[in-house]
N, C-alpha and C. Protein backbone atom coordinates (compact mmCIF):
# COMPACT_ATOMS: atom_id res chain seq x y z
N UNK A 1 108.10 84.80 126.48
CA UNK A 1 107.85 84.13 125.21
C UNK A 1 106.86 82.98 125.39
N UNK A 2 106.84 82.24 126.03
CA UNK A 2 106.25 81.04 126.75
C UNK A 2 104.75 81.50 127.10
N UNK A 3 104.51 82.90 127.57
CA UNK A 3 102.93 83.15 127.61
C UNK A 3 102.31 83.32 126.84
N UNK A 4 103.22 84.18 125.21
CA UNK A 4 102.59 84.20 124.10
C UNK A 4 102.39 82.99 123.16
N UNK A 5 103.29 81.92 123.95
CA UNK A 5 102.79 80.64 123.22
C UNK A 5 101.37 79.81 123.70
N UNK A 6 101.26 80.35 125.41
CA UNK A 6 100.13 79.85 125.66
C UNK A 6 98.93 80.29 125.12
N UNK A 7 98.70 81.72 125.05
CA UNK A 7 97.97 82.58 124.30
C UNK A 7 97.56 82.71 123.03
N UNK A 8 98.88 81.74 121.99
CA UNK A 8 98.85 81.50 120.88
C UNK A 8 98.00 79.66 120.51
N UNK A 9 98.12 78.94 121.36
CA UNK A 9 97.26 77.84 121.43
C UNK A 9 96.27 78.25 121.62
N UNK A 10 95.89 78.95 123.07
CA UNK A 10 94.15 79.17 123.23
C UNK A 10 93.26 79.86 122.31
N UNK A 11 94.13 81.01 121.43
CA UNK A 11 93.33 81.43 120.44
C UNK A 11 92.85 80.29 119.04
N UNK A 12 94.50 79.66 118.64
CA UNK A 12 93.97 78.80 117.50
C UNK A 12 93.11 77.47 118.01
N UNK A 13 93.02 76.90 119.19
CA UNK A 13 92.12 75.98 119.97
C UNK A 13 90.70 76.86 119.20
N UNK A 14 90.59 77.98 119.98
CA UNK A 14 89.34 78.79 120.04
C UNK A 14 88.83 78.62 118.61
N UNK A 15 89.15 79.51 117.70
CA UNK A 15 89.47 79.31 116.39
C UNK A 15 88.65 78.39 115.53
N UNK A 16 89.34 76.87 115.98
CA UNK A 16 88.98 75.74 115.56
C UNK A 16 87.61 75.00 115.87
N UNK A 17 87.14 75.96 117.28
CA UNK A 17 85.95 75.57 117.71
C UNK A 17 84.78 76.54 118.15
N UNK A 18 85.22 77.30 117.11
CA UNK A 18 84.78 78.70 117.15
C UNK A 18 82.77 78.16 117.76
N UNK A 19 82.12 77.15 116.93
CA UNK A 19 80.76 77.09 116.93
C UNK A 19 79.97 76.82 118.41
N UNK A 20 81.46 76.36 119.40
CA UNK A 20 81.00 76.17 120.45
C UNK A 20 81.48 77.41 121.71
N UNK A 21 82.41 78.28 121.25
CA UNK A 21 82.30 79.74 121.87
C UNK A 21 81.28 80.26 121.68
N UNK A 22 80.77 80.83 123.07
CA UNK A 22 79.61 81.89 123.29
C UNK A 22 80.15 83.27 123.31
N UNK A 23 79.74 84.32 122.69
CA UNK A 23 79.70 85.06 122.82
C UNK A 23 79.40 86.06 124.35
N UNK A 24 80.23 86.58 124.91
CA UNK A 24 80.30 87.41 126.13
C UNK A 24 79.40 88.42 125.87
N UNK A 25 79.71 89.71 125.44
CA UNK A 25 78.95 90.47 125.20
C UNK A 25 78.82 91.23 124.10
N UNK A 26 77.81 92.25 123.79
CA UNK A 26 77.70 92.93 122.47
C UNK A 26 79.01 92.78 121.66
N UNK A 27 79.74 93.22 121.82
CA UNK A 27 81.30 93.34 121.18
C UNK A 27 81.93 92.43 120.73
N UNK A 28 81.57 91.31 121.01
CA UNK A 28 82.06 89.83 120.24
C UNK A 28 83.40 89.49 121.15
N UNK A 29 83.44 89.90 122.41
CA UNK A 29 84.86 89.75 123.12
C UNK A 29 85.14 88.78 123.87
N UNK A 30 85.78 87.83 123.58
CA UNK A 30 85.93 86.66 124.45
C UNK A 30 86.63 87.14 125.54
N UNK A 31 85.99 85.86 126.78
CA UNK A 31 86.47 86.37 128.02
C UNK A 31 88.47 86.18 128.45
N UNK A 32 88.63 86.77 129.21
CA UNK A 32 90.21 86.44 129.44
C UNK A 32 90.61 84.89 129.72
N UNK A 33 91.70 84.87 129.17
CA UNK A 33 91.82 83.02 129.75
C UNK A 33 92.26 83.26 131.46
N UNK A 34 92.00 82.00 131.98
CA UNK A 34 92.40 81.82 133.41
C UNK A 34 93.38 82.39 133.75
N UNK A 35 93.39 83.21 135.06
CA UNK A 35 95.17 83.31 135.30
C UNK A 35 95.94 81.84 135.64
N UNK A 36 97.06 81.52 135.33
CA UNK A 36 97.92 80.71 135.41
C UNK A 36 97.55 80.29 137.48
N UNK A 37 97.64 78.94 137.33
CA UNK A 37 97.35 77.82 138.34
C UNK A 37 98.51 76.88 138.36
N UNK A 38 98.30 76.02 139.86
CA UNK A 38 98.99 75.14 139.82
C UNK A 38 98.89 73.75 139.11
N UNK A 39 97.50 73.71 139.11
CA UNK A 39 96.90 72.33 137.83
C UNK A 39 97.56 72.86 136.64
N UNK A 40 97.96 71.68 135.83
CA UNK A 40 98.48 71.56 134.30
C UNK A 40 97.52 71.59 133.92
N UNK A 41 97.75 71.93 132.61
CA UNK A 41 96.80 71.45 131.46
C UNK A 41 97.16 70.22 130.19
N UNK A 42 96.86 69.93 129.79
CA UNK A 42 97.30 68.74 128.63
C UNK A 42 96.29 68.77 127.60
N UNK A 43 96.99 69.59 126.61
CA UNK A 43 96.28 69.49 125.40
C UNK A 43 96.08 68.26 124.41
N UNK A 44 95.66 67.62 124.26
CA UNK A 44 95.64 66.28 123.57
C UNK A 44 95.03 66.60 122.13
N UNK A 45 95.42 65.18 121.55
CA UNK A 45 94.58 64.87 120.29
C UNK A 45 94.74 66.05 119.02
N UNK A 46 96.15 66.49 118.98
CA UNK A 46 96.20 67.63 117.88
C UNK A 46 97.26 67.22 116.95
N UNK A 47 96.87 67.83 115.96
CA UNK A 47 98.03 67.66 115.21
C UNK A 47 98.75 69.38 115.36
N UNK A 48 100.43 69.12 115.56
CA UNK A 48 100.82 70.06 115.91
C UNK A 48 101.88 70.14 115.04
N UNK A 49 102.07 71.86 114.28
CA UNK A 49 103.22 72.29 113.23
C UNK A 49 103.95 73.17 114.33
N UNK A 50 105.38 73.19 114.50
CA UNK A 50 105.99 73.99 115.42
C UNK A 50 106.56 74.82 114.81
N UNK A 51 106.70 75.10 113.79
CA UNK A 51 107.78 76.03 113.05
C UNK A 51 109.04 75.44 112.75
N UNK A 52 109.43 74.25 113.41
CA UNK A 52 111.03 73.86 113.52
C UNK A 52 111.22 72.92 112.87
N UNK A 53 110.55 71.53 113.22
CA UNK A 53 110.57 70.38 112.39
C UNK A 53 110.00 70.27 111.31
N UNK A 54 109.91 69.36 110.07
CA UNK A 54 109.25 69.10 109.01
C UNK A 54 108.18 68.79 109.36
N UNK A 55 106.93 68.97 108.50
CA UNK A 55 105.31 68.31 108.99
C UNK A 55 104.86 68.59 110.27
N UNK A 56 103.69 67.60 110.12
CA UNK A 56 103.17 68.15 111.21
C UNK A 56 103.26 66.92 112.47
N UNK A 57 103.44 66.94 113.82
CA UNK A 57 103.05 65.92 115.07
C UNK A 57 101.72 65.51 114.64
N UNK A 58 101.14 64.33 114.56
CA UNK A 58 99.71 63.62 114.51
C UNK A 58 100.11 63.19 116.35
N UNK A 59 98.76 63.19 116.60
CA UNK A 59 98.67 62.93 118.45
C UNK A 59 99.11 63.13 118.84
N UNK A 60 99.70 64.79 118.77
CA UNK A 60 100.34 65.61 119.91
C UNK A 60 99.90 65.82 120.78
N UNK A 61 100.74 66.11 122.19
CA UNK A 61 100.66 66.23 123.13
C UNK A 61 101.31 67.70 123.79
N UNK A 62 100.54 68.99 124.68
CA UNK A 62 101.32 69.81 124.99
C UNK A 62 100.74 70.03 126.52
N UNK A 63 101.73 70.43 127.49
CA UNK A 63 101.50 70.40 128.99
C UNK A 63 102.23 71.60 128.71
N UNK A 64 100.92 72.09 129.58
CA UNK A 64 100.96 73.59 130.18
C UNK A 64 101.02 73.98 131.57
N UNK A 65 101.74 74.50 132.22
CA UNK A 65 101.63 74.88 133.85
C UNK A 65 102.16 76.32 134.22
N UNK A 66 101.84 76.56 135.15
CA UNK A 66 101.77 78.45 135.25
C UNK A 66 101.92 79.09 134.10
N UNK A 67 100.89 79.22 133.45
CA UNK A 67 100.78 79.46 132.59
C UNK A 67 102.10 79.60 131.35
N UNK A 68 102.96 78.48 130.87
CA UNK A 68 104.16 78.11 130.34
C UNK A 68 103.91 76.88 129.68
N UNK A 69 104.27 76.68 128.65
CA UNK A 69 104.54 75.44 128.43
C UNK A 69 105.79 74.58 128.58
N UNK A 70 105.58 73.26 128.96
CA UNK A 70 106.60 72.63 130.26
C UNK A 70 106.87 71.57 129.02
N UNK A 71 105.86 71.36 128.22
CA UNK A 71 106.68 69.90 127.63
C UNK A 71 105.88 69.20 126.18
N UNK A 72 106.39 69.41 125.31
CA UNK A 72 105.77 68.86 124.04
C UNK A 72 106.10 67.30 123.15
N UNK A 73 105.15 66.99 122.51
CA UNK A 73 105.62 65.63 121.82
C UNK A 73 104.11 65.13 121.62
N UNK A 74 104.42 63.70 121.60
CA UNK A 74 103.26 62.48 121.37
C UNK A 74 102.66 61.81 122.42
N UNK A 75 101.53 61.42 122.64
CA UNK A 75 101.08 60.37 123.44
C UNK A 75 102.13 59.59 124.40
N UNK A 76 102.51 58.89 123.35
CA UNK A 76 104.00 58.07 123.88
C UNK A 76 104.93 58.73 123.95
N UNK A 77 105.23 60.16 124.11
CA UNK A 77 106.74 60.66 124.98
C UNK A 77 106.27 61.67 125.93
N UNK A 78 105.11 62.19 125.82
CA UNK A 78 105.06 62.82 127.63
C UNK A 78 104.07 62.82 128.00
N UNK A 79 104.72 62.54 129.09
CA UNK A 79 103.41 62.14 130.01
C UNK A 79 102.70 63.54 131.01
N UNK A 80 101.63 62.56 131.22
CA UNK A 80 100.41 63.97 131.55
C UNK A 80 100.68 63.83 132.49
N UNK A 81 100.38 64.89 133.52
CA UNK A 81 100.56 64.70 135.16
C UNK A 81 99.34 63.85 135.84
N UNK A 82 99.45 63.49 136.96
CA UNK A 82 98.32 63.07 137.81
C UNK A 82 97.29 64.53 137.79
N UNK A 83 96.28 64.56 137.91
CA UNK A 83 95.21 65.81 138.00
C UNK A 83 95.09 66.95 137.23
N UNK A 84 95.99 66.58 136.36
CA UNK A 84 95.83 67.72 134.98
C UNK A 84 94.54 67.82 134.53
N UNK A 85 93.85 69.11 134.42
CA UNK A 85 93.07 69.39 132.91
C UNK A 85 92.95 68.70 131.88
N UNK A 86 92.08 67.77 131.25
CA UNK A 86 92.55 67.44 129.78
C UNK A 86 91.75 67.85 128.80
N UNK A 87 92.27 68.39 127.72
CA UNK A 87 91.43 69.06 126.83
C UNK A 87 91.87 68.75 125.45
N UNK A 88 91.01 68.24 125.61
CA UNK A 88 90.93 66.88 123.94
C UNK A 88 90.39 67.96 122.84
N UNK A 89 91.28 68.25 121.54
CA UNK A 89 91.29 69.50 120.37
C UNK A 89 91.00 68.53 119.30
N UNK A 90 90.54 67.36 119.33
CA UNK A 90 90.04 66.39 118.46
C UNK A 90 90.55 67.36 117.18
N UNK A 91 91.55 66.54 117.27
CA UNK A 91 92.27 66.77 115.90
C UNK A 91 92.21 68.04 115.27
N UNK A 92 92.18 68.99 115.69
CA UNK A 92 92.53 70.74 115.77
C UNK A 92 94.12 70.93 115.29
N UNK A 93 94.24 71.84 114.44
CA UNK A 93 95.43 71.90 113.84
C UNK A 93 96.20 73.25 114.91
N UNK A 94 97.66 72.94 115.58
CA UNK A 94 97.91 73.73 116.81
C UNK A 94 99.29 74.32 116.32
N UNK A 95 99.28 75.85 115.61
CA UNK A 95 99.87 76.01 115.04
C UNK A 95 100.97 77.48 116.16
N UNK A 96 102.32 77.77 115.63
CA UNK A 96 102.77 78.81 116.71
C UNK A 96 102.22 80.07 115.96
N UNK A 97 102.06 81.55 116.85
CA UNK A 97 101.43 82.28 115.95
C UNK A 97 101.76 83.39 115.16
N UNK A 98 101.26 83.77 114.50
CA UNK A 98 101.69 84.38 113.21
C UNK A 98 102.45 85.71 112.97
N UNK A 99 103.34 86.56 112.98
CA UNK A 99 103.49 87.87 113.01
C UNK A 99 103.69 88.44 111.76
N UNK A 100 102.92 89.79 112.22
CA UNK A 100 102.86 90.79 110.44
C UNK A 100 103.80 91.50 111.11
N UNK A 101 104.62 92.06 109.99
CA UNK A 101 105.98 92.87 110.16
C UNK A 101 106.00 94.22 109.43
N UNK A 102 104.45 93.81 108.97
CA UNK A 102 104.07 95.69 108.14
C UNK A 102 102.92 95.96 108.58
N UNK A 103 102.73 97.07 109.58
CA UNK A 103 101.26 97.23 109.96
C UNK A 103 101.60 98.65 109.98
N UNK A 104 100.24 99.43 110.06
CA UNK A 104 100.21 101.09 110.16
C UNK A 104 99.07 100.88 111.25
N UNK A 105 98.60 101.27 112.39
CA UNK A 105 97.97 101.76 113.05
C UNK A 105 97.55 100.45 114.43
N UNK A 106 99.35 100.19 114.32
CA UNK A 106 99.45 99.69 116.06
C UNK A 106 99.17 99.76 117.11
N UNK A 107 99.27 100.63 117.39
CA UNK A 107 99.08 101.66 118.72
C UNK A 107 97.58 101.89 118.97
N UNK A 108 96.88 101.34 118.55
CA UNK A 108 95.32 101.14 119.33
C UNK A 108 95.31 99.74 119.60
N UNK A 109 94.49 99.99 121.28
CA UNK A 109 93.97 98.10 121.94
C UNK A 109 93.40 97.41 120.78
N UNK A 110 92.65 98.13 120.17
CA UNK A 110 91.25 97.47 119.79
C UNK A 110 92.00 96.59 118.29
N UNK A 111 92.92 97.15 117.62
CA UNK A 111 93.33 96.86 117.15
C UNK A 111 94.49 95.55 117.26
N UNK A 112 95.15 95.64 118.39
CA UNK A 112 96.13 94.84 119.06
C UNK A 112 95.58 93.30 119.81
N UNK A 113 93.83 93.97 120.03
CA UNK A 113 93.13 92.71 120.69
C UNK A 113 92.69 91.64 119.55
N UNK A 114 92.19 92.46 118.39
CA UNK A 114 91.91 91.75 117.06
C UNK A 114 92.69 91.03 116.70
N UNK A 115 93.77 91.68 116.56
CA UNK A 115 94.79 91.06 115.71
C UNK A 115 95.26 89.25 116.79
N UNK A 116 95.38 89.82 118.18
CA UNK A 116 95.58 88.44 118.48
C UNK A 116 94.57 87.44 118.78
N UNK A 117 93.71 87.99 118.65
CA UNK A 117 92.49 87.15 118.76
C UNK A 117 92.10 86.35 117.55
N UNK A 118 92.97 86.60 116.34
CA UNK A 118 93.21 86.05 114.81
C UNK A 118 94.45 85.10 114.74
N UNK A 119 95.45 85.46 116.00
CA UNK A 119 95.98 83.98 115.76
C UNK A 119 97.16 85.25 115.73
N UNK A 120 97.27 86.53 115.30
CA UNK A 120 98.63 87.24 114.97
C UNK A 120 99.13 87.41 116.26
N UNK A 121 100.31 87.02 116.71
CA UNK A 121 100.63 87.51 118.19
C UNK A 121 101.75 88.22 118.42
N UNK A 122 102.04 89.03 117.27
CA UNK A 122 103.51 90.05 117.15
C UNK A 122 102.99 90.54 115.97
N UNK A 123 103.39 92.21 116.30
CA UNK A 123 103.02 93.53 114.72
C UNK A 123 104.14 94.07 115.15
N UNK A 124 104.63 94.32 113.96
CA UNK A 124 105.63 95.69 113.93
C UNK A 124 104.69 96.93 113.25
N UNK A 125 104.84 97.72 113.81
CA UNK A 125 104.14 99.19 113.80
C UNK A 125 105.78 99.96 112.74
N UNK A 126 105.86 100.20 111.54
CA UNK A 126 106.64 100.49 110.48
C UNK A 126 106.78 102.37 111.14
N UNK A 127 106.10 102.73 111.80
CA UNK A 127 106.20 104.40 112.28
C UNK A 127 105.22 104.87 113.09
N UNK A 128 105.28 105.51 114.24
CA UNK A 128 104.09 106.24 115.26
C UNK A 128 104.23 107.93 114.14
N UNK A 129 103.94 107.83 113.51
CA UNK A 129 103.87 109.15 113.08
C UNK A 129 103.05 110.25 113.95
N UNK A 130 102.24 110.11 115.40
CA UNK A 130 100.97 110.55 115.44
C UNK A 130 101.83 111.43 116.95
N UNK A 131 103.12 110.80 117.20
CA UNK A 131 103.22 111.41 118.26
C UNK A 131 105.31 111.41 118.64
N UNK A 132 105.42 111.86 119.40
CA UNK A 132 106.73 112.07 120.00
C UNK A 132 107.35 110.57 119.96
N UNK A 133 109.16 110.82 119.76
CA UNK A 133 109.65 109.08 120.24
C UNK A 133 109.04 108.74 121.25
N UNK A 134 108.96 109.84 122.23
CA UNK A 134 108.96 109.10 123.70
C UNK A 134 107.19 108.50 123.88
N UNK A 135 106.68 109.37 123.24
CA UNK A 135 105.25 109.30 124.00
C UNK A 135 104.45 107.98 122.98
N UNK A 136 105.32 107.94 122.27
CA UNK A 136 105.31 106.42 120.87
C UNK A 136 105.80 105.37 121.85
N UNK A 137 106.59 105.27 122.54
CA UNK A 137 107.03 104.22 123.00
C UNK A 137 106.87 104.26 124.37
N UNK A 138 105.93 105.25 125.65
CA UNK A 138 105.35 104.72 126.44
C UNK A 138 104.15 104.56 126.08
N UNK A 139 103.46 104.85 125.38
CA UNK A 139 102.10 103.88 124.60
C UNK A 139 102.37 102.21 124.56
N UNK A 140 103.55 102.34 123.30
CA UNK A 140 103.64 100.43 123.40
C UNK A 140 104.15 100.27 124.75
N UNK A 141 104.47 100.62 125.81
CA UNK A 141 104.71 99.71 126.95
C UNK A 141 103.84 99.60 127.33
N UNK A 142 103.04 100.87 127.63
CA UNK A 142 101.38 100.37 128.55
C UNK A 142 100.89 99.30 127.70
N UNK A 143 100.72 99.48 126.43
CA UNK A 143 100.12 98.48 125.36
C UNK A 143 100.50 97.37 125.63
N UNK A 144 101.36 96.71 126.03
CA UNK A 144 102.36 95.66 125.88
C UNK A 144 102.21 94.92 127.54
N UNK A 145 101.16 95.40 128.22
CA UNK A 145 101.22 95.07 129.97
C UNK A 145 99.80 94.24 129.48
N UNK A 146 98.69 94.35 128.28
CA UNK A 146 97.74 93.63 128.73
C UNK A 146 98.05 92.82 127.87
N UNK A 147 98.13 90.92 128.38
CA UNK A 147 98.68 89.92 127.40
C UNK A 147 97.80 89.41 126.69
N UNK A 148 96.28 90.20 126.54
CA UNK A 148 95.26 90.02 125.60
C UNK A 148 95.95 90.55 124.10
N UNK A 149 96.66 91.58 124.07
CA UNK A 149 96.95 92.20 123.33
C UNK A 149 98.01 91.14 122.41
N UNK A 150 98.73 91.49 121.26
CA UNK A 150 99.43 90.68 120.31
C UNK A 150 100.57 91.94 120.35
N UNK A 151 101.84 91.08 120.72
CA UNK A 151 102.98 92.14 121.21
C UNK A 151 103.52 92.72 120.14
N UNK A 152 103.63 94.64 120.32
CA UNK A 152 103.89 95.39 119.71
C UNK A 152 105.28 95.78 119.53
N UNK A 153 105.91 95.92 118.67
CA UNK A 153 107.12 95.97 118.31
C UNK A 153 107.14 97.25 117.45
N UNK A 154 107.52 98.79 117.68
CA UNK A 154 107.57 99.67 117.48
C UNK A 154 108.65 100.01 116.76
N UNK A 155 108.54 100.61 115.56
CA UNK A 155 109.87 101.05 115.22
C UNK A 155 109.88 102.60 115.40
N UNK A 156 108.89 103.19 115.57
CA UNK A 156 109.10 104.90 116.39
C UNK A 156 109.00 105.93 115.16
N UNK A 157 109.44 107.05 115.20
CA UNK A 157 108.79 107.58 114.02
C UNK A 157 109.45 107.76 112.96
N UNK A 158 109.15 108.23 111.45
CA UNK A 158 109.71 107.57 110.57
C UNK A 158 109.96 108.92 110.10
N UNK A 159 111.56 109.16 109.86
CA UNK A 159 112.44 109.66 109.27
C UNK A 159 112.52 109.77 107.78
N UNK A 160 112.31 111.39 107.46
CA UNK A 160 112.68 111.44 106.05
C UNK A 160 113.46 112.54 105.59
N UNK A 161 114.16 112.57 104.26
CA UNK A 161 115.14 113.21 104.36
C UNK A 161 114.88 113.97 103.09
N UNK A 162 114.93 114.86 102.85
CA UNK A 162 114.84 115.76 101.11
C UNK A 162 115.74 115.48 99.90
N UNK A 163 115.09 115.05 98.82
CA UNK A 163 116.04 114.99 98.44
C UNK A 163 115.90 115.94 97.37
N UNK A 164 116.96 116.12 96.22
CA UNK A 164 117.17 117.17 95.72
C UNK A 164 115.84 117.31 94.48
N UNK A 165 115.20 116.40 94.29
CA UNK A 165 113.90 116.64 93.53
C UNK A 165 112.58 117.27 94.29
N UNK A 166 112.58 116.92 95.36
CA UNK A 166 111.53 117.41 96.53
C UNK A 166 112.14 118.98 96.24
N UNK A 167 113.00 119.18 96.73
CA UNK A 167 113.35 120.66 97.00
C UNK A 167 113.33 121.47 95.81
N UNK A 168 113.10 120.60 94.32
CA UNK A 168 112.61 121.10 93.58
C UNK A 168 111.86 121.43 92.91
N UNK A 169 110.59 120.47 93.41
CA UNK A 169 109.24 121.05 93.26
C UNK A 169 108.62 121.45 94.54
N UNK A 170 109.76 122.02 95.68
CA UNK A 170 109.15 122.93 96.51
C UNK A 170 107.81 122.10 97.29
N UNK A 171 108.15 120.65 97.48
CA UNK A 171 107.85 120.25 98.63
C UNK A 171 108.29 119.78 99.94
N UNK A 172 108.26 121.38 100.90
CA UNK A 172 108.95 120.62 101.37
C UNK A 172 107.84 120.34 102.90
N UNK A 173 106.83 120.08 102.35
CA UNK A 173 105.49 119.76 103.80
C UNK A 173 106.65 118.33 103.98
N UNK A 174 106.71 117.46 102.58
CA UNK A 174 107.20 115.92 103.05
C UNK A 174 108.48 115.70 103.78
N UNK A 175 109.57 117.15 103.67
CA UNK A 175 111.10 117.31 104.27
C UNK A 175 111.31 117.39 105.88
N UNK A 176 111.30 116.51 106.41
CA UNK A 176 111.49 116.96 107.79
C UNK A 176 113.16 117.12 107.80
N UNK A 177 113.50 116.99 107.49
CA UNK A 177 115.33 117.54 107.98
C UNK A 177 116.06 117.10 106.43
N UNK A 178 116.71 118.45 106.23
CA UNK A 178 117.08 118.01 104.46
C UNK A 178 118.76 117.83 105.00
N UNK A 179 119.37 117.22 104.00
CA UNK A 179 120.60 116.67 104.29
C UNK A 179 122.02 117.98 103.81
């Protein structure tokens, strides 16, 4: 949980300072963040909404280490380490990130990289219609190993049942198992 929060800062950081990201290559793909180190990081100077408390933190403060976050608050309640990173978000709004709970067409990277690269860092996929339970849900695991991606939450394939009007206008392409 703790990596998708780190992942969820660096994108809305990014986001906020979009004019000073360079572009990598043709594709508009930003590069991977660092792998996790023993230097902290200390995000400064944000105003931060957590989901939990009312409003927002003015001169928040968040310390990051192996890639986790270790400790949140204000200026005046935590302190930065000796040799930390500091990376001043001049007043960047540092929000946790967003999840859609109705999506159709999960199960592609390209799609999964977008989406968290927008700040979404959890989809529920509503049905794999395209393939087997099983082969639906070793997709989202491989899917789910690169933490570029925005974690997929599968509900597998979607069940329907006939009901007695279907069977009476003799459709039954839509009946997969009548009751």
């Amino acid at each position: 949980m703790k990596k998708y929060i780190v992942l969820i800062l660096t994108i809305i950081i990014i986001s906020f300072t979009g004019s000073s990201c360079k572009k990598v290559q043709d594709n508009n793909e930003l590069p991977p963040p660092p792998p996790p180190t023993e230097t902290s990081i200390a995000l400064i100077n944000g105003f931060l909404f957590d989901g939990v408390n009312s409003g927002l933190t003015a001169d928040a403060v968040i310390i990051i280490k192996d890639g986790s976050i270790k400790s949140v608050g204000t200026t005046s309640t935590v302190e930065i380490p000796d040799g930390a990173n500091i990376i001043d978000v001049q007043g960047a709004y540092i929000l946790p990130g967003f999840i859609n709970a109705h999506v159709h067409g999960g199960y592609t990277e390209s799609n999964l990289k977008e989406w968290a690269r927008t700040g979404v860092t959890t989809v529920r996929d509503v049905g794999n219609l395209g393939s087997s339970p099983e082969q639906g849900f070793n997709l989202r695991n491989n899917l789910l190993n690169d933490t570029m991606n925005a974690r997929l939450v599968a509900a597998g394939p979607r069940c329907e049942f006939c009901s007695s009007v279907h069977r009476r206008r003799k459709q039954s392409n839509c009946c997969r198992r009548q009751l």
